[in-house]
Protein backbone atom coordinates (compact mmCIF):
# COMPACT_ATOMS: atom_id res chain seq x y z
CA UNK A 1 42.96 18.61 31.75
CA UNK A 2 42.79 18.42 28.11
CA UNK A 3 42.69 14.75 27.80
CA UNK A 4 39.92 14.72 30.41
CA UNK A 5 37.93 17.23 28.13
CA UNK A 6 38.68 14.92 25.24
CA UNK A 7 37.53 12.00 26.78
CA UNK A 8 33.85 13.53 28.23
CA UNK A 9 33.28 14.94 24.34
CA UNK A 10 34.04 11.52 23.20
CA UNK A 11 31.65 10.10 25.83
CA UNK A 12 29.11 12.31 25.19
CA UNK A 13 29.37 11.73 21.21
CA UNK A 14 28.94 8.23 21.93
CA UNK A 15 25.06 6.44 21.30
CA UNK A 16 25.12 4.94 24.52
CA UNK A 17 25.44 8.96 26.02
CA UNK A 18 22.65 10.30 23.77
CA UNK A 19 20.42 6.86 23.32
CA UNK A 20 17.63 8.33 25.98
CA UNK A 21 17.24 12.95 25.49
CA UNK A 22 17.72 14.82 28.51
CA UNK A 23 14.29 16.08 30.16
CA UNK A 24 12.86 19.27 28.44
CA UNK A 25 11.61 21.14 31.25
CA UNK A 26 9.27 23.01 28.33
CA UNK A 27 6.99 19.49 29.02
CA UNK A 28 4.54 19.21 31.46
CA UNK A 29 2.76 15.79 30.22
CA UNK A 30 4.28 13.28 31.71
CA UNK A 31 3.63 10.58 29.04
CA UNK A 32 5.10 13.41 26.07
CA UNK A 33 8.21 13.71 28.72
CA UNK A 34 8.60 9.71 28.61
CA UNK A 35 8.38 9.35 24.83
CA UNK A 36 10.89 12.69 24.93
CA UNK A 37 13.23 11.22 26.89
CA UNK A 38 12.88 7.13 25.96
CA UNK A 39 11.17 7.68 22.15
CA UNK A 40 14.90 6.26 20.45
CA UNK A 41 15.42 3.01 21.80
CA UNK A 42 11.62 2.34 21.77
CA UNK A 43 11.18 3.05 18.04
CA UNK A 44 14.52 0.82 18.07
CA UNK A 45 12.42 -1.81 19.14
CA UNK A 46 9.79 -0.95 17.30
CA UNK A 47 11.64 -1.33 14.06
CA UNK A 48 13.53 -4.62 15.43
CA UNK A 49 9.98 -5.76 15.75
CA UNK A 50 9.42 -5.12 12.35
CA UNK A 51 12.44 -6.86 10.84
CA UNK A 52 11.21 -10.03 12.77
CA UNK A 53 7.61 -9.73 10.97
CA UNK A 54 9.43 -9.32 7.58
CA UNK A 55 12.05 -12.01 8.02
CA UNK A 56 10.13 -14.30 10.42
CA UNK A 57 6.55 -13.88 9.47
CA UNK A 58 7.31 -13.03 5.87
CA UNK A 59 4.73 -10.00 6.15
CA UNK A 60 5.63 -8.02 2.64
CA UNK A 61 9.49 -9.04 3.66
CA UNK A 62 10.38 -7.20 0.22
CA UNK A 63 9.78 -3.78 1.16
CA UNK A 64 9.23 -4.09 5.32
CA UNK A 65 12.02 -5.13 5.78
CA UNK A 66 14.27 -2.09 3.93
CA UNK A 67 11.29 -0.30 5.63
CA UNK A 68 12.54 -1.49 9.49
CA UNK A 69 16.12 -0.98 8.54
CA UNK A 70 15.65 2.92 7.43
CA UNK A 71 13.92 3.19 10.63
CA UNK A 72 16.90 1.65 13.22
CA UNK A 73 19.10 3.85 10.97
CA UNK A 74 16.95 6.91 11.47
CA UNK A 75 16.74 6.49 15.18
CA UNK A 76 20.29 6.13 15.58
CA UNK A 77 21.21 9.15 17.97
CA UNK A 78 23.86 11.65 16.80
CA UNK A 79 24.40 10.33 13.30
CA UNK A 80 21.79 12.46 12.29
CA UNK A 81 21.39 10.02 9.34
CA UNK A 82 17.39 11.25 8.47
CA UNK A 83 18.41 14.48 9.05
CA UNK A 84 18.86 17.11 6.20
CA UNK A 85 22.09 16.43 4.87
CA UNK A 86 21.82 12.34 5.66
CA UNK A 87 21.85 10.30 3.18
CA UNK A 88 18.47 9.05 3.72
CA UNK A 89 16.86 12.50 3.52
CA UNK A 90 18.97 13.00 0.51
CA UNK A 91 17.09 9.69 -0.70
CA UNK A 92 13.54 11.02 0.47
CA UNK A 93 13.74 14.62 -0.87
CA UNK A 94 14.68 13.12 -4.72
CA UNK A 95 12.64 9.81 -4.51
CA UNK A 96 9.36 10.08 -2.44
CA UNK A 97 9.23 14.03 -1.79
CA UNK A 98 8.97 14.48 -5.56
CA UNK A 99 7.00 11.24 -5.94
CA UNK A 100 9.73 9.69 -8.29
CA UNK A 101 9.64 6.06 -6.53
CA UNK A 102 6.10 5.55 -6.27
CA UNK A 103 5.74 6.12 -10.16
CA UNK A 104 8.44 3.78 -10.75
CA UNK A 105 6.57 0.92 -8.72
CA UNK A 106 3.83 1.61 -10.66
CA UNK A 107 5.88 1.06 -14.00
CA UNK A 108 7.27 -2.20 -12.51
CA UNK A 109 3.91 -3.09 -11.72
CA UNK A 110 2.37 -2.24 -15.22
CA UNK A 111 4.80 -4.58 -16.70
CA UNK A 112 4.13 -7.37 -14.66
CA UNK A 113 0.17 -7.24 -14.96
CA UNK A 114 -1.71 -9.43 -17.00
CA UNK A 115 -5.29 -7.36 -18.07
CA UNK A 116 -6.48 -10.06 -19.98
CA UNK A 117 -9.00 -11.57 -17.06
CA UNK A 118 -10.44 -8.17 -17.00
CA UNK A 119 -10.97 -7.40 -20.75
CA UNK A 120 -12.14 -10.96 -21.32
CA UNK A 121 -14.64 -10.36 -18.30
CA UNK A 122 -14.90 -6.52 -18.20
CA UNK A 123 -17.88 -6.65 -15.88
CA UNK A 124 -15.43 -7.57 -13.07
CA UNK A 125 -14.06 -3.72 -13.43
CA UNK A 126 -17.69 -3.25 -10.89
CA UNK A 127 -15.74 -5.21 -8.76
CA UNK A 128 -12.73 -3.37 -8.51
CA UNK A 129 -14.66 0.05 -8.20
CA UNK A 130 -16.89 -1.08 -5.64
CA UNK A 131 -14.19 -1.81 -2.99
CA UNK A 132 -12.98 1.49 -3.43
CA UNK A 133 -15.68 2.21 -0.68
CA UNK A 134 -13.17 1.50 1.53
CA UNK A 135 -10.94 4.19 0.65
CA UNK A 136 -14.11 6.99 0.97
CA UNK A 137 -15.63 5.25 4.14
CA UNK A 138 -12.25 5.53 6.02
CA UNK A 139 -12.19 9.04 5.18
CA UNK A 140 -15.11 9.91 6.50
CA UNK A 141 -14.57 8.17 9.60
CA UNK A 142 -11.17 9.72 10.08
CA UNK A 143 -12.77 12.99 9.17
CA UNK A 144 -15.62 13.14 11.68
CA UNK A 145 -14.95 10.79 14.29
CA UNK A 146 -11.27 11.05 14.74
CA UNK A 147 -10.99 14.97 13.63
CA UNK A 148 -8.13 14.53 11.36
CA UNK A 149 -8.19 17.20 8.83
CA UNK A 150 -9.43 16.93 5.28
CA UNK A 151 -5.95 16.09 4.23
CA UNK A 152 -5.02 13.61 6.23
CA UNK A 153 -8.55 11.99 5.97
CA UNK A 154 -7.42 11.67 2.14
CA UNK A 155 -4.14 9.89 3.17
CA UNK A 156 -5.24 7.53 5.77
CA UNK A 157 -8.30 6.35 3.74
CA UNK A 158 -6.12 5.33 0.58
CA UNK A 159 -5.28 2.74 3.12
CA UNK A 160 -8.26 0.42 1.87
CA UNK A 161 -7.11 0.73 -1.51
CA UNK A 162 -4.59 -2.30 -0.13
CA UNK A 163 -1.63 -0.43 -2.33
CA UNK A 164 1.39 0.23 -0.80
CA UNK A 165 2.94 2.79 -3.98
CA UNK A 166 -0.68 4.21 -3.88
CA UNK A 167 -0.71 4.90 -0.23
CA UNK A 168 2.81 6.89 -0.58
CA UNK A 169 2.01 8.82 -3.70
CA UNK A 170 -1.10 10.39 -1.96
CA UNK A 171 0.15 11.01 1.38
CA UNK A 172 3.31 13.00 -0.10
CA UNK A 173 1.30 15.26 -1.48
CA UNK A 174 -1.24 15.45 1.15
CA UNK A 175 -0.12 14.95 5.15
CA UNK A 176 3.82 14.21 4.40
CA UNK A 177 4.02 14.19 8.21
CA UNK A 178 2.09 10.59 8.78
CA UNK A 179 4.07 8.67 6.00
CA UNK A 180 5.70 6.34 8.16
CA UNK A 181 2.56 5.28 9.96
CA UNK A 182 0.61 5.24 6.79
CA UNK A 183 3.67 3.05 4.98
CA UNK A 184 3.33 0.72 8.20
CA UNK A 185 -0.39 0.17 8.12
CA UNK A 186 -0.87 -0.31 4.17
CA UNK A 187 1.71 -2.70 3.86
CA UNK A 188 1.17 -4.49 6.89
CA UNK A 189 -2.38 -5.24 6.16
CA UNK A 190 -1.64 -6.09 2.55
CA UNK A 191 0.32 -8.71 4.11
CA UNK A 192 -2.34 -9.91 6.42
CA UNK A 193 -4.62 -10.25 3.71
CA UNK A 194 -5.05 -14.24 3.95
CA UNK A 195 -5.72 -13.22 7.66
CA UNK A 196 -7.80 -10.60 7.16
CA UNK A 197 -10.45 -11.33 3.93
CA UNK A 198 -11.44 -15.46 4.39
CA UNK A 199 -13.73 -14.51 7.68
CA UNK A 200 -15.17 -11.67 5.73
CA UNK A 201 -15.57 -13.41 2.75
CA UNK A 202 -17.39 -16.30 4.48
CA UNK A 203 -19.69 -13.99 7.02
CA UNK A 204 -21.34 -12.43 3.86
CA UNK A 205 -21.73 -15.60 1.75
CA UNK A 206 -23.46 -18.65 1.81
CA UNK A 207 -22.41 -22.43 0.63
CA UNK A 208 -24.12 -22.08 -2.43
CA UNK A 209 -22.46 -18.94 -3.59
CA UNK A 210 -19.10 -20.17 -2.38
CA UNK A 211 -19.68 -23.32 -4.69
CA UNK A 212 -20.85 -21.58 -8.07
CA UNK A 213 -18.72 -22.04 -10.69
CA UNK A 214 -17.58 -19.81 -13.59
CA UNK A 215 -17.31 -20.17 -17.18
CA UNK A 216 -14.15 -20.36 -18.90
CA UNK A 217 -12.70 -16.73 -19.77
CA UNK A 218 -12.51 -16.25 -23.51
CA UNK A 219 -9.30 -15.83 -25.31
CA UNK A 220 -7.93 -12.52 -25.67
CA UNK A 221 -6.33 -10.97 -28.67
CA UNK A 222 -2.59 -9.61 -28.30
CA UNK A 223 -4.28 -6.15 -30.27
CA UNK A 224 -6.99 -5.85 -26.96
CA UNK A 225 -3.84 -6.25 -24.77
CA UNK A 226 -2.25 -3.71 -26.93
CA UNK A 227 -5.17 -1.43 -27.02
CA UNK A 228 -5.79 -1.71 -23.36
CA UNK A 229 -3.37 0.40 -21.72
CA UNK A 230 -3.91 3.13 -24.50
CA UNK A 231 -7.92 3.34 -23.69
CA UNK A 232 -7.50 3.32 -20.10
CA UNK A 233 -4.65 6.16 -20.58
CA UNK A 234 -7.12 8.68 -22.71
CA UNK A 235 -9.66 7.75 -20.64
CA UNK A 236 -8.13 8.59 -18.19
CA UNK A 237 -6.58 12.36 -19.64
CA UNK A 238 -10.18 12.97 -20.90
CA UNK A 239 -11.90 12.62 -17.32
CA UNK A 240 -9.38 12.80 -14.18
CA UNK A 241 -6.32 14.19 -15.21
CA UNK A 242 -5.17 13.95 -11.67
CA UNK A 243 -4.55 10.15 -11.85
CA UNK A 244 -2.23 10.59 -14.59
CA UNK A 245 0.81 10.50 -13.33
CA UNK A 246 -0.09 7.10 -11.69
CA UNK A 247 -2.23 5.34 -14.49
CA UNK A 248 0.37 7.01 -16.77
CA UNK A 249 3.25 4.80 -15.38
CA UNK A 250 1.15 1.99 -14.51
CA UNK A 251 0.05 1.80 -18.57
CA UNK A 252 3.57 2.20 -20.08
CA UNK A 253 4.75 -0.50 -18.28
CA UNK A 254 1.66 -2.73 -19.41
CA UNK A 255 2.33 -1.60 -22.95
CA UNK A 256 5.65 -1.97 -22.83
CA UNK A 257 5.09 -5.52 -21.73
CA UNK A 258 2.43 -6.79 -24.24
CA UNK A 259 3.93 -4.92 -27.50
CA UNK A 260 6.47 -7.66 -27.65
CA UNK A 261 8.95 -5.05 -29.36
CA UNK A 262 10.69 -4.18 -26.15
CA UNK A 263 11.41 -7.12 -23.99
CA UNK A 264 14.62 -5.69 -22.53
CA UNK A 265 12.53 -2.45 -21.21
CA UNK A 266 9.70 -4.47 -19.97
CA UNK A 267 12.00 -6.87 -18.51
CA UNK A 268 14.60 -4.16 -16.57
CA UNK A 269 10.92 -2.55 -15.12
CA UNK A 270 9.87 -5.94 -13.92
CA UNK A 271 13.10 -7.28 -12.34
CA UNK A 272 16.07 -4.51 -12.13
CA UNK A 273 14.16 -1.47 -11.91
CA UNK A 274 11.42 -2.46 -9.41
CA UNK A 275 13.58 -3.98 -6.95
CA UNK A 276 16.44 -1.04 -6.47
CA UNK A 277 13.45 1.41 -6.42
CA UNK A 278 12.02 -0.92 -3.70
CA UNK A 279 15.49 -0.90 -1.53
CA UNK A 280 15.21 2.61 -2.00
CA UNK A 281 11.27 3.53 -1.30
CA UNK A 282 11.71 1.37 1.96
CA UNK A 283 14.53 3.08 3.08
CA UNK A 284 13.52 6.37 2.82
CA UNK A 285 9.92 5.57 4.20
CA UNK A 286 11.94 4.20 7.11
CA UNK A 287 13.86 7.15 7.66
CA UNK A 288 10.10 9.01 8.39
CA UNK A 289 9.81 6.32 11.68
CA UNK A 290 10.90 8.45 14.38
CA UNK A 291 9.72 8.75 17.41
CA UNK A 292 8.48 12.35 17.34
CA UNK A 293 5.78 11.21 14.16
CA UNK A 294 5.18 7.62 15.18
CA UNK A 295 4.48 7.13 18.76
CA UNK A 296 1.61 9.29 18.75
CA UNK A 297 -2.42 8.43 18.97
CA UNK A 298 -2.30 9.71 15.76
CA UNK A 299 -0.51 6.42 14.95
CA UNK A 300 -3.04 4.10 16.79
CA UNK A 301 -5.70 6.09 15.26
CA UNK A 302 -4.10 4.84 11.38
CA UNK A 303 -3.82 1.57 12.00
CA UNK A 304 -7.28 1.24 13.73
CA UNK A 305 -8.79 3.15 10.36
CA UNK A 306 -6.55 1.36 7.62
CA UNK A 307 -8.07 -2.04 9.26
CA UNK A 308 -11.93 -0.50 8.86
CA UNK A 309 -10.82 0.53 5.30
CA UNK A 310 -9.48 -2.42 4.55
CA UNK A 311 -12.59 -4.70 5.72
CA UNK A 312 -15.23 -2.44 3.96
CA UNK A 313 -13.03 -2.35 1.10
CA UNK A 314 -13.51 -6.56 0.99
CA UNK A 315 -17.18 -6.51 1.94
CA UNK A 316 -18.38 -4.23 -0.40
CA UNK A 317 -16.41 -6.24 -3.08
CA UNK A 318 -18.40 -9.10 -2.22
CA UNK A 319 -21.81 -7.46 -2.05
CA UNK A 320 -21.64 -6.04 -5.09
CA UNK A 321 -21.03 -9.37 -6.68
CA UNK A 322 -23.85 -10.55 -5.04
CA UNK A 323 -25.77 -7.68 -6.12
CA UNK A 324 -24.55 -8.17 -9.86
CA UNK A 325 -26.37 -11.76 -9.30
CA UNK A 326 -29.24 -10.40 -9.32
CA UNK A 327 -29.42 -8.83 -12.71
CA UNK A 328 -27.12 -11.71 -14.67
CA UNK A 329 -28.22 -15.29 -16.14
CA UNK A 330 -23.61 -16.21 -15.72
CA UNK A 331 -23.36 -16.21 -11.94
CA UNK A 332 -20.65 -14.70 -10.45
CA UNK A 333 -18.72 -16.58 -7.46
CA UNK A 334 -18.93 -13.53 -4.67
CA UNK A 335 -15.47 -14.61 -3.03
CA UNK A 336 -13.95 -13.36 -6.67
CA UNK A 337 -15.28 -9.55 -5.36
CA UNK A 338 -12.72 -9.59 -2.41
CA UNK A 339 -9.79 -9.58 -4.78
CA UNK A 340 -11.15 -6.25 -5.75
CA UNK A 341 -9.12 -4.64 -3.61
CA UNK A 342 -5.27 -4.14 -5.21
CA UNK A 343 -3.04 -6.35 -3.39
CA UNK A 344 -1.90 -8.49 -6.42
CA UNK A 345 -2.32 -11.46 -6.58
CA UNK A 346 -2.37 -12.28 -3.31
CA UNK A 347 -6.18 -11.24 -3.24
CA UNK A 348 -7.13 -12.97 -6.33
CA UNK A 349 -5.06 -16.24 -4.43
CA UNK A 350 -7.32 -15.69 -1.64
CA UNK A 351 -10.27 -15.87 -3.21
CA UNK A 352 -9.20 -19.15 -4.88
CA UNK A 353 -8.07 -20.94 -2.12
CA UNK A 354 -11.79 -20.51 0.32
CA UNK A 355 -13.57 -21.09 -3.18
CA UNK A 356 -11.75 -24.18 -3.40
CA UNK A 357 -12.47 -24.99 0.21
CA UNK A 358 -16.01 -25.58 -1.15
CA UNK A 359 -15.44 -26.95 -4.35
CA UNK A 360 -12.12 -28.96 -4.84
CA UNK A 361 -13.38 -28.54 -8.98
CA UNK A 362 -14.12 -24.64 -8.56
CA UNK A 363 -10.63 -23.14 -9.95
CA UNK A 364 -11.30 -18.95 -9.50
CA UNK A 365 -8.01 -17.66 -9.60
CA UNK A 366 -7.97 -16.36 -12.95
CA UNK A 367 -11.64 -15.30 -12.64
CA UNK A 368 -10.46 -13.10 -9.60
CA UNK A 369 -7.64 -11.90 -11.42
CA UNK A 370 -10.39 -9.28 -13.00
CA UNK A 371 -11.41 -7.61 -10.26
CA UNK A 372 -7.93 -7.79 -8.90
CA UNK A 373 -6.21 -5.58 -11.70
CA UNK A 374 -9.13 -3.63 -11.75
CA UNK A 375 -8.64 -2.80 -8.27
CA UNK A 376 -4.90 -1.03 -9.03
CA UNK A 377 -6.66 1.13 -11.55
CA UNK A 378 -9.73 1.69 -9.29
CA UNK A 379 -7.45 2.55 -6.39
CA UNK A 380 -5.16 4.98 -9.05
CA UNK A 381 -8.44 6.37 -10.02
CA UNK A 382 -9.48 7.19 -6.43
CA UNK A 383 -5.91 8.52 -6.02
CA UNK A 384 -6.48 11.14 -8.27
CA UNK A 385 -9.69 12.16 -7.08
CA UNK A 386 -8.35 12.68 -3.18
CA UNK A 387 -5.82 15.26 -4.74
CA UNK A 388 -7.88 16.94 -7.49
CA UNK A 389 -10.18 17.60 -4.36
CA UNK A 390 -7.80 17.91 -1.51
């Protein structure tokens, strides 16, 4: 008798036992039953899914695919391993409940940008700001068309900002509860952004613009590079305190990098440092896929919004550069506004490769570069206005 009760508790500690819940006779939808009952092995799926786009499709691979894992590991029945007391909640209270990983992205980040485009061509910083439209327009839309509340509004439109750390920070603080969806959907269109920008880019231009080519950026002093990070930081303290703690982390590691008095710092924050807080960000962001917060409208709602923010983000970008035409004797090429959005450099890349489409001679890379670093302050910026506000 005892060995028979032994066995059925083993059985029914067992994954196979507990992979699809027992009904809940509380639930009287039929489709909330289904995801109830089945929700598990489909966001197993899900997240299998995911692990193919990271490793097959390269899509982001460095953080989607730590992202995918966390999630398998956090639909795991029994184990409980998301749950408080798992090691990945232990990871997600002290890392991204806190906002401790996000900053240190931003650190890595800092040390691995080069300003230089922008201060030799500070007029580009327009660029950067205007595709921050993105971020506001998606808000609004999620605000009175999909009735999400002001919160969450705040969260899903950081979306267009096109940065990942960015997109976490924010919706921490604001709608914790549609982090893994958010996670999804900013880093899965930041790696669809040579998918996503070149039809835009080309719908709002003509041949002519696409062919104009730009001066040669001036050199830049070490002391501006110096100087930089320092400006933008009281700047910064002076009007939106807010976006400190972002722009704070994001300058140090800039300044760290073009003192030249601490290479082993700025080194450690762009190699060591970046990547175990990236094993660890995805991870925990994983652990936030289950089925109970992802397979929801909600979810098809995000994605739908963070692809709207994402598009006006590059179109207005663009315009503006075209708009900035209008009022300047040194022509700007209007692809270079799409990298204003803060997927670096895979923006600026973008807007090199369709320029040089047109022009085999037209090299814009470092010209979009500007607008590109510009657009991880302009997105920090906007950051901190969503939460002084929210």
């Amino acid at each position: 008798m005892q060995l028979t009760e032994g066995l059925i508790k083993l059985w029914e500690s067992t994954g196979l036992y507990n992979i699809v819940a027992p009904a809940d006779p509380t639930i009287t939808n039929t489709t909330e039953q289904f995801l109830h009952q089945f929700g598990n092995p489909i966001m197993l799926l899900i997240c299998l899914g995911f692990l193919w786009l990271g490793i097959k499709k390269q899509f982001e691979p460095l953080l989607l695919v730590p992202i995918a894992f966390g999630g398998l590991l956090s639909n795991i029945p029994v184990a409980g391993i998301a749950e408080p007391g798992g090691f990945l909640n232990i990871i997600y209270e002290a890392g991204i409940h806190q906002g401790l990983f996000p900053l240190m992205i931003f650190m890595g980040v800092g040390a691995m940008t080069d300003f230089g485009p922008l201060i030799a061509n500070p007029k580009t910083a327009l660029l950067g700001g205007a595709a921050q439209f993105g971020i506001f327009g998606a808000l609004l839309l999620a605000l009175c068309v999909f009735g999400f509340t002001p919160e969450q509004a705040g969260a899903i439109g950081i979306i267009g900002g096109a940065d990942g750390p960015t997109s976490i920070f924010v919706t921490t603080k604001l709608a914790p509860e549609l982090l893994g969806a958010i996670a999804v959907a900013a880093y899965s269109y930041m790696a669809l952004v040579p998918v996503i920008q070149p039809p835009i880019m080309k719908l709002l231009t003509t041949d002519e613009e696409r062919k104009i080519e730009m001066t040669q950026l001036r050199d830049v002093s070490k002391r501006e590079k110096i100087l930089f990070p320092l400006v933008v930081l009281f700047l910064c303290i002076i009007l939106l305190p807010s976006a400190c703690p972002l722009l704070g982390a994001l300058t140090f590691g800039n300044l760290c990098k073009e003192c030249g008095v601490v290479e082993r710092l700025s080194e450690t924050m762009q190699n060591a440092l970046i990547n175990i807080v990236t094993i660890f960000l995805g991870l925990s962001v994983g652990s936030k896929l289950s089925a109970d917060q992802f397979l929801t409208t909600q979810t098809l709602f995000i994605m739908l919004l963070g692809i709207i923010a994402f598009a006006v983000a590059t179109a207005a970008g663009v315009i503006m550069a075209k708009i900035m035409n209008l009022f300047s004797k040194n022509k700007i090429n209007p692809l270079i506004g799409s990298a204003g959005v803060s997927a670096v450099p895979m923006a600026a890349r973008v807007s090199n490769k369709v320029g040089l489409e047109y022009n085999s001679q037209n090299y814009l890379l470092m010209h979009a570069m500007g607008p590109n670093v510009s657009g991880v302050i302009g997105s920090a910026v906007a950051a901190g206005v969503l939460l002084a506000l929210l």
